[in-house]
PDB file of N, CA and C in Angstrom:
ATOM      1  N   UNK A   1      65.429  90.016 139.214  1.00  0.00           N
ATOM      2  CA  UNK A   1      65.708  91.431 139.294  1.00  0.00           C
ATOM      3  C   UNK A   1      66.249  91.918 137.949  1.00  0.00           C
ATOM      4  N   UNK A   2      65.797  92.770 137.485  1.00  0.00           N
ATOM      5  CA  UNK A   2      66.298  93.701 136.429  1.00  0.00           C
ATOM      6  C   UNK A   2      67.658  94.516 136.578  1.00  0.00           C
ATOM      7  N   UNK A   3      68.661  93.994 135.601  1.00  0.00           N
ATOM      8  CA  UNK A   3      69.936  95.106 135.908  1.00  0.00           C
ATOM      9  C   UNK A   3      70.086  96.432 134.438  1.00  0.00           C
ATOM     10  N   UNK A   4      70.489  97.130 134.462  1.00  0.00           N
ATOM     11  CA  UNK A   4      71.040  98.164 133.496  1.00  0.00           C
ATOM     12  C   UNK A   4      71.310  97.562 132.806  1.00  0.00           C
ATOM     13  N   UNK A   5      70.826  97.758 131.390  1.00  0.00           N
ATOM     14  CA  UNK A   5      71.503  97.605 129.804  1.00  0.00           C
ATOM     15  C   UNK A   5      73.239  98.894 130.228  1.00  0.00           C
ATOM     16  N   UNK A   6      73.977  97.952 129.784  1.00  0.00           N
ATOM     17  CA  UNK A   6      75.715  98.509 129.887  1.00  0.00           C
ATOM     18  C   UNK A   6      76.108  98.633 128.599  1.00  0.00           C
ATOM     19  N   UNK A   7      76.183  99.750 127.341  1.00  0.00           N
ATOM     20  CA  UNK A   7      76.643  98.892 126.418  1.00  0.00           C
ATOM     21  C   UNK A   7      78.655 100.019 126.579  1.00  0.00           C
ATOM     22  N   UNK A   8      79.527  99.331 126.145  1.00  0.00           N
ATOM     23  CA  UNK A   8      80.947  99.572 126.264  1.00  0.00           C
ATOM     24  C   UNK A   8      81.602 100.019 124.519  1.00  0.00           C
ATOM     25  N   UNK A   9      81.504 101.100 124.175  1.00  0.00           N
ATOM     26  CA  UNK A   9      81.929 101.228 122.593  1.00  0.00           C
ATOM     27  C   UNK A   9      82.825 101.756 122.859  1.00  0.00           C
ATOM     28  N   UNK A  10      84.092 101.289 123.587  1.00  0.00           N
ATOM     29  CA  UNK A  10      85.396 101.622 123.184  1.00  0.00           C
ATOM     30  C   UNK A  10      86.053 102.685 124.082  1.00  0.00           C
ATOM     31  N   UNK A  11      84.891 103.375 125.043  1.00  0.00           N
ATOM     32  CA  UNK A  11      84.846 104.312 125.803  1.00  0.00           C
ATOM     33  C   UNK A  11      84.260 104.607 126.713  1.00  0.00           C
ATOM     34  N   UNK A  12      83.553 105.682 127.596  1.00  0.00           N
ATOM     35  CA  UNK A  12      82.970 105.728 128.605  1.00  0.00           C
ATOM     36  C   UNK A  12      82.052 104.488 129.014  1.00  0.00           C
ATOM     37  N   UNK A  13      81.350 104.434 127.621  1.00  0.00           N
ATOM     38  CA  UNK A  13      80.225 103.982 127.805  1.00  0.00           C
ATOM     39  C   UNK A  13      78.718 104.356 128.454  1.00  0.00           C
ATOM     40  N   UNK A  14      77.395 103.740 127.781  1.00  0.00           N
ATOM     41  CA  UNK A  14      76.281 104.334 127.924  1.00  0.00           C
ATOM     42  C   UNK A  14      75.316 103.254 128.790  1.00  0.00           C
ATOM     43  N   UNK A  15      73.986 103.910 129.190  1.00  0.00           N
ATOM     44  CA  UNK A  15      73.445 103.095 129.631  1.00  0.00           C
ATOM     45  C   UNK A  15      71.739 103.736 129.144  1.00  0.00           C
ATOM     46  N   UNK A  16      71.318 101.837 128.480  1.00  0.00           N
ATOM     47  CA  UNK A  16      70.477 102.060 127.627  1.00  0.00           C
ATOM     48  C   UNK A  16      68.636 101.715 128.388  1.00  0.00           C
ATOM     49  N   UNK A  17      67.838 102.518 128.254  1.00  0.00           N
ATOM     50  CA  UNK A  17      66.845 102.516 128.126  1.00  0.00           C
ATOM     51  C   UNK A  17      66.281 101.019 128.184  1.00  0.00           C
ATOM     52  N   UNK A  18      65.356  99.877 129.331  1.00  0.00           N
ATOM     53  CA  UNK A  18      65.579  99.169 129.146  1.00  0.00           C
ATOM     54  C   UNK A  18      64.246  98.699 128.479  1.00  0.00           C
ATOM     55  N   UNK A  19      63.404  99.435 127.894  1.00  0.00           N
ATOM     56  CA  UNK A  19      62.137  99.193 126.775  1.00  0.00           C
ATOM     57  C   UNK A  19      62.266  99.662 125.585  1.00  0.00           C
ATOM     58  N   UNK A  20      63.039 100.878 125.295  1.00  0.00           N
ATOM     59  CA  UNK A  20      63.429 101.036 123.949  1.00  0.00           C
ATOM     60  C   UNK A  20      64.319 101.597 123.423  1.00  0.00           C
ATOM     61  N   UNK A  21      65.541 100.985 124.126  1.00  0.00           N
ATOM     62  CA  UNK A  21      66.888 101.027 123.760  1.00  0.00           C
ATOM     63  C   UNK A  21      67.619 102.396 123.600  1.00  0.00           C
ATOM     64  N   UNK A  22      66.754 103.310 124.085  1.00  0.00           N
ATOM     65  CA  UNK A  22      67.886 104.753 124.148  1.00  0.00           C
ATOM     66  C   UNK A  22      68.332 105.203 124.970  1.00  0.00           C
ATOM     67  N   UNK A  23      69.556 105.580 124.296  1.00  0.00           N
ATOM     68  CA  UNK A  23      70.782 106.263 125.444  1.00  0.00           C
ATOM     69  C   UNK A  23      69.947 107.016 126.779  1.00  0.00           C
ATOM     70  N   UNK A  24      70.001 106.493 127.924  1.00  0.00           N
ATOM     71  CA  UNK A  24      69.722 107.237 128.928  1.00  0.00           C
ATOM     72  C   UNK A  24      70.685 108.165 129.214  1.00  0.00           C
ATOM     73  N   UNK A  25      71.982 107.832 129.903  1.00  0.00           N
ATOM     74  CA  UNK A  25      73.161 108.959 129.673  1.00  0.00           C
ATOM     75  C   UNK A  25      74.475 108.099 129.205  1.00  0.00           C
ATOM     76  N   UNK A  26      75.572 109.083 128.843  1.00  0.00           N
ATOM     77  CA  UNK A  26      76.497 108.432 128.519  1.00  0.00           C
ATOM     78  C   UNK A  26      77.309 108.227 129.834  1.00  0.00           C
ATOM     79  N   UNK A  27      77.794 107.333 130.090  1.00  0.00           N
ATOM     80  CA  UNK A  27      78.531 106.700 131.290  1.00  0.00           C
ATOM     81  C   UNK A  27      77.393 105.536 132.149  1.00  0.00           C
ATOM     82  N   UNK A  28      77.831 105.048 133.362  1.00  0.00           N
ATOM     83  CA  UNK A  28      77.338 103.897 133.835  1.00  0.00           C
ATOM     84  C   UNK A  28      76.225 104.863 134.887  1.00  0.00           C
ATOM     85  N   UNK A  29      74.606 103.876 135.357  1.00  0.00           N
ATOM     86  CA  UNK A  29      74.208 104.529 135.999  1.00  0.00           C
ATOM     87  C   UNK A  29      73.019 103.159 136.197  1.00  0.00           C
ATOM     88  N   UNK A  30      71.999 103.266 137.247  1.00  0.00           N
ATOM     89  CA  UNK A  30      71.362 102.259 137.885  1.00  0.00           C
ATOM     90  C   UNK A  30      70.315 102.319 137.141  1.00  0.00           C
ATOM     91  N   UNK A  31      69.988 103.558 136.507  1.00  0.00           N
ATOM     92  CA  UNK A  31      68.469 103.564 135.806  1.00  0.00           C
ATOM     93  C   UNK A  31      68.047 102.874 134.712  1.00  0.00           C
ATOM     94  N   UNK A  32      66.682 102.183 135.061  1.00  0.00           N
ATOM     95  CA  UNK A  32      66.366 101.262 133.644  1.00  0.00           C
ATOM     96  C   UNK A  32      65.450 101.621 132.897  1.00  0.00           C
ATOM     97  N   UNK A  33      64.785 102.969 132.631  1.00  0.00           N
ATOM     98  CA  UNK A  33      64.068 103.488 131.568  1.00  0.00           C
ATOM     99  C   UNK A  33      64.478 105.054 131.417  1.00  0.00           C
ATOM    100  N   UNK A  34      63.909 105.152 130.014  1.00  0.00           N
ATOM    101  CA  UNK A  34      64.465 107.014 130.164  1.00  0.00           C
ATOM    102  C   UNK A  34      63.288 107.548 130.727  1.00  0.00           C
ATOM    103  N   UNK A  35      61.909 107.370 130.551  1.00  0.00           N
ATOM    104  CA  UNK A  35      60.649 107.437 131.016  1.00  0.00           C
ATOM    105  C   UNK A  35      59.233 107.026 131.595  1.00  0.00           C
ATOM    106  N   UNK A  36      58.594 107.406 132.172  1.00  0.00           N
ATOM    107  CA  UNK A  36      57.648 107.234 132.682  1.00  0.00           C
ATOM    108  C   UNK A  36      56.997 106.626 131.784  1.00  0.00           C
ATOM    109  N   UNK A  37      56.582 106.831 130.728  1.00  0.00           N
ATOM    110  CA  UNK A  37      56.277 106.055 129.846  1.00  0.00           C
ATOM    111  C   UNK A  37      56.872 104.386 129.111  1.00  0.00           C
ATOM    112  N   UNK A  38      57.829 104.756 129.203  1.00  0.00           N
ATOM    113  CA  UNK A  38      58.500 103.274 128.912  1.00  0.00           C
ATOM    114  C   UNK A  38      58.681 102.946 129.903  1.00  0.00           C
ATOM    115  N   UNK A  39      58.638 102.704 130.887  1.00  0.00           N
ATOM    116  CA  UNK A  39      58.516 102.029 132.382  1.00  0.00           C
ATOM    117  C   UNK A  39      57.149 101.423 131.994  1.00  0.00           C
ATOM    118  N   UNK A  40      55.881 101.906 132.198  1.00  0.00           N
ATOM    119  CA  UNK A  40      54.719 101.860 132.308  1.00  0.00           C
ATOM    120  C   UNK A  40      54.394 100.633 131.471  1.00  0.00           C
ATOM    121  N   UNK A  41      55.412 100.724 130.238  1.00  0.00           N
ATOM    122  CA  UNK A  41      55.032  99.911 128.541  1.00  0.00           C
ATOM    123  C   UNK A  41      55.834  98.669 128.901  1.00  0.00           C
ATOM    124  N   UNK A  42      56.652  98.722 129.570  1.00  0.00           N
ATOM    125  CA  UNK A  42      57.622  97.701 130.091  1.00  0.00           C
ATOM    126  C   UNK A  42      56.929  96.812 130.788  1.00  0.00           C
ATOM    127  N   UNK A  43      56.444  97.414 131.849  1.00  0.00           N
ATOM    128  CA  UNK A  43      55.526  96.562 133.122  1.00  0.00           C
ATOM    129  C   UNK A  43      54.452  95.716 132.463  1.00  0.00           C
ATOM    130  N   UNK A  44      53.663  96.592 131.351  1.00  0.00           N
ATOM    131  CA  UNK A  44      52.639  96.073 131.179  1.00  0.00           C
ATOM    132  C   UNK A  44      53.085  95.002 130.081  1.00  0.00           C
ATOM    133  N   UNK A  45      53.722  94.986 129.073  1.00  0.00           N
ATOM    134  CA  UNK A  45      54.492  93.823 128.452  1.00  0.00           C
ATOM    135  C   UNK A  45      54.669  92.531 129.705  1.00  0.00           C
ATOM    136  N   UNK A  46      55.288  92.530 130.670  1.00  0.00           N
ATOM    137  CA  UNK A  46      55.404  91.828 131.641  1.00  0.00           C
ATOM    138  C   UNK A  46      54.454  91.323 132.361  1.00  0.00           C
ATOM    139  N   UNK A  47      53.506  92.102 132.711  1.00  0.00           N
ATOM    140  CA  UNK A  47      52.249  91.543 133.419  1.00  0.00           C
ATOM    141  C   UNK A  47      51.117  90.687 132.313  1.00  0.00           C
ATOM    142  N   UNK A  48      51.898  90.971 131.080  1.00  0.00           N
ATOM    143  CA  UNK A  48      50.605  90.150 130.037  1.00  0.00           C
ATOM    144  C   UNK A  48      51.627  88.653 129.491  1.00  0.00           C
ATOM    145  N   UNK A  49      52.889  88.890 129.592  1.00  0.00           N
ATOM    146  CA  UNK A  49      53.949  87.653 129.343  1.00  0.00           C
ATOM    147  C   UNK A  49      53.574  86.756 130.920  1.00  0.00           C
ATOM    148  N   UNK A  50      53.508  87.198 132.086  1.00  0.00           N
ATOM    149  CA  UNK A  50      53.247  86.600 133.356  1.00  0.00           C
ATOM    150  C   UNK A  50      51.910  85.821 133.192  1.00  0.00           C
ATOM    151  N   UNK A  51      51.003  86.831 132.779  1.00  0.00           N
ATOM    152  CA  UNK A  51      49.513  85.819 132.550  1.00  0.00           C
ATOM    153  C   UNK A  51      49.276  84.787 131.801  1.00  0.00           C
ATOM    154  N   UNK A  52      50.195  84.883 130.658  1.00  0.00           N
ATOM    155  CA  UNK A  52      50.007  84.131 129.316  1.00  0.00           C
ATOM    156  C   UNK A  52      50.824  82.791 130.123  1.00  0.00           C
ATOM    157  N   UNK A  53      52.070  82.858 130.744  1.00  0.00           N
ATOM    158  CA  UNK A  53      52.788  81.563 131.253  1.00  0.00           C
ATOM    159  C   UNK A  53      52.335  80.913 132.804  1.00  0.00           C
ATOM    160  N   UNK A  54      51.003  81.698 133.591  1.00  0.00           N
ATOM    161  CA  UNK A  54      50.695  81.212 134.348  1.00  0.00           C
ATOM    162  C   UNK A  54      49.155  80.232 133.421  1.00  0.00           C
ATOM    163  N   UNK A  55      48.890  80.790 132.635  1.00  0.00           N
ATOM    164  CA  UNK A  55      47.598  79.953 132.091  1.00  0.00           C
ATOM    165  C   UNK A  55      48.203  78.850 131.140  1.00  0.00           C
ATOM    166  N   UNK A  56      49.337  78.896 130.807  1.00  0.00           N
ATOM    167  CA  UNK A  56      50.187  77.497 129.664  1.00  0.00           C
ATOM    168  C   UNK A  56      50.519  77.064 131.172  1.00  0.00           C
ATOM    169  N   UNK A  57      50.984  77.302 132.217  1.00  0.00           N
ATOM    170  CA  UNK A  57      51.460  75.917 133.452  1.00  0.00           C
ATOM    171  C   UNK A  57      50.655  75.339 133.774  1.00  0.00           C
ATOM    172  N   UNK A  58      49.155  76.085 134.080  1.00  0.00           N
ATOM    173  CA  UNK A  58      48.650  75.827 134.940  1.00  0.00           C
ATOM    174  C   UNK A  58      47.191  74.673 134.209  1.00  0.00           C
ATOM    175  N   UNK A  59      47.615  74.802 132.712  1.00  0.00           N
ATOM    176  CA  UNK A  59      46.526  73.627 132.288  1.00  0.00           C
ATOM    177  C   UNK A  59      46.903  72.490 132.812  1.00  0.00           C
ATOM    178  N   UNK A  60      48.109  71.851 132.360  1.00  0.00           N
ATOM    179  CA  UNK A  60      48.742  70.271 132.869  1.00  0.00           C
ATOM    180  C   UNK A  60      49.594  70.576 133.209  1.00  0.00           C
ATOM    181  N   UNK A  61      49.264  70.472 134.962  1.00  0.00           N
ATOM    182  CA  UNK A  61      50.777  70.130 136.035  1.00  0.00           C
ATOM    183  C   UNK A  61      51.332  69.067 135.747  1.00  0.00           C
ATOM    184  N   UNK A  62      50.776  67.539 134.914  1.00  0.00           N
ATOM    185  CA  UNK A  62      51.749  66.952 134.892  1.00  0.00           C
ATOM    186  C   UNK A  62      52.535  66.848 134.102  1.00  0.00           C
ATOM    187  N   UNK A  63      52.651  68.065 133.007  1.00  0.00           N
ATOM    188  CA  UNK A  63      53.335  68.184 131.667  1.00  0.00           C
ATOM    189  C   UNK A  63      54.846  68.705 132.014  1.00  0.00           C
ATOM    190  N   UNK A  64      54.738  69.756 133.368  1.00  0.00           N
ATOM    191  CA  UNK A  64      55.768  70.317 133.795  1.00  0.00           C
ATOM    192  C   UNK A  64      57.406  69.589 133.079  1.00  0.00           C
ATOM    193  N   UNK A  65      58.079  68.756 133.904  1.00  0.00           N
ATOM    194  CA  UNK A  65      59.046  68.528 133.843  1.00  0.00           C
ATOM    195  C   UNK A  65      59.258  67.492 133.286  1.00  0.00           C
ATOM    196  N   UNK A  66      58.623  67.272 131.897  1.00  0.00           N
ATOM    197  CA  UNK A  66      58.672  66.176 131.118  1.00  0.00           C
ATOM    198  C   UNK A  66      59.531  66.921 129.834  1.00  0.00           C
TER     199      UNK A  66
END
């Protein structure tokens, strides 16, 4: 599960954008992108990191836990 970027500078504190690092608002809050767009750029980063490490496991199962 994905949690909130928290960052704490001394004060309220902000909560950051979790694809490209900008202030969503200042203070604490559940949201992890400022946009629809960086959501979208996020996922798809993820769904191509997921493919790339199911095709490196899945050559030699018996490489796993060596």
């Amino acid at each position: 599960m994905i949690k909130p970027i928290h960052k704490f500078n001394n004060g309220k504190g902000a909560t950051l954008c979790y694809s490209c690092s900008k202030i969503i608002t200042i203070g604490l809050t559940d949201e992890l992108f400022c946009d629809k767009k960086c959501e979208a750029k996020h996922r798809a980063k993820m769904l191509m990191f997921l493919k790339q490490m199911d095709k490196e496991v899945h050559k030699d199962r018996n490489k796993l836990n060596k």
